[in-house]
Protein backbone atom coordinates (compact mmCIF):
# COMPACT_ATOMS: atom_id res chain seq x y z
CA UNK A 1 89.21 111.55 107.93
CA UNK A 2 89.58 108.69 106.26
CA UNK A 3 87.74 106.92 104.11
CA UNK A 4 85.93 110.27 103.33
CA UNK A 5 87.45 112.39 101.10
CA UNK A 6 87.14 115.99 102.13
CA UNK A 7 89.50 116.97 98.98
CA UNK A 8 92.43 118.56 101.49
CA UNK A 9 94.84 115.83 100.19
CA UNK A 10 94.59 117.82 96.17
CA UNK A 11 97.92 120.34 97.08
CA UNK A 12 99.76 116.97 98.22
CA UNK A 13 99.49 115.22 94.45
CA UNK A 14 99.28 111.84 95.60
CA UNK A 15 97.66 110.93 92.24
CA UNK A 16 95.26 109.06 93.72
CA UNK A 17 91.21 109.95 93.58
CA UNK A 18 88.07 109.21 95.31
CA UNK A 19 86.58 105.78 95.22
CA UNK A 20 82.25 105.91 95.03
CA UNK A 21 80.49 102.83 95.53
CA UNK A 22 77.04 101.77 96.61
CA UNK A 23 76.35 98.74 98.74
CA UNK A 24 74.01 96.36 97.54
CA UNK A 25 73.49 94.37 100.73
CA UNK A 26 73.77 94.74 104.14
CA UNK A 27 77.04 93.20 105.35
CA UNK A 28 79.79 94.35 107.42
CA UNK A 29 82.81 95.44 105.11
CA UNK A 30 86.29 96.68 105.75
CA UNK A 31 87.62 100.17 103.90
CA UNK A 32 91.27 99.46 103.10
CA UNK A 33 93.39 102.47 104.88
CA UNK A 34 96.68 101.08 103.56
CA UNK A 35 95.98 101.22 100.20
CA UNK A 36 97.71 97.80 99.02
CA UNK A 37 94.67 96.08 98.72
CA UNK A 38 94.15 94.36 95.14
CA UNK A 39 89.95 94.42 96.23
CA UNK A 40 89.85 98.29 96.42
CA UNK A 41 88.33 100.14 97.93
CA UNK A 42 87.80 97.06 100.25
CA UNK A 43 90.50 95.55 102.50
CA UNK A 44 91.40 91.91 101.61
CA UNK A 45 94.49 91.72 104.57
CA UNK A 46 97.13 92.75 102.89
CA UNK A 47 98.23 95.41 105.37
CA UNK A 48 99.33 91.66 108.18
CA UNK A 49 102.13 91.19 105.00
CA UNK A 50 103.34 95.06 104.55
């Protein structure tokens, strides 16, 4: 389910929350699923160095 948040993850407390953002161009962009990215909620490779 993700990138979407659907809200089931609330009873798990992960402290984190959703992320809303708006794309100003048309480009191909990568949603960071690992969560280590420092360009959230976009992926910036971190995830080839966990």
């Amino acid at each position: 389910k993700k990138p979407y948040c659907d809200g089931s993850h609330a009873m798990f407390n992960t402290g984190k929350s959703p992320i809303e953002f708006e794309a100003s161009q048309a480009k191909r962009m990568a949603i960071c699923d690992c969560g280590q990215s420092s360009k959230l909620p976009f992926c910036d490779g971190t995830h080839t160095k966990l």
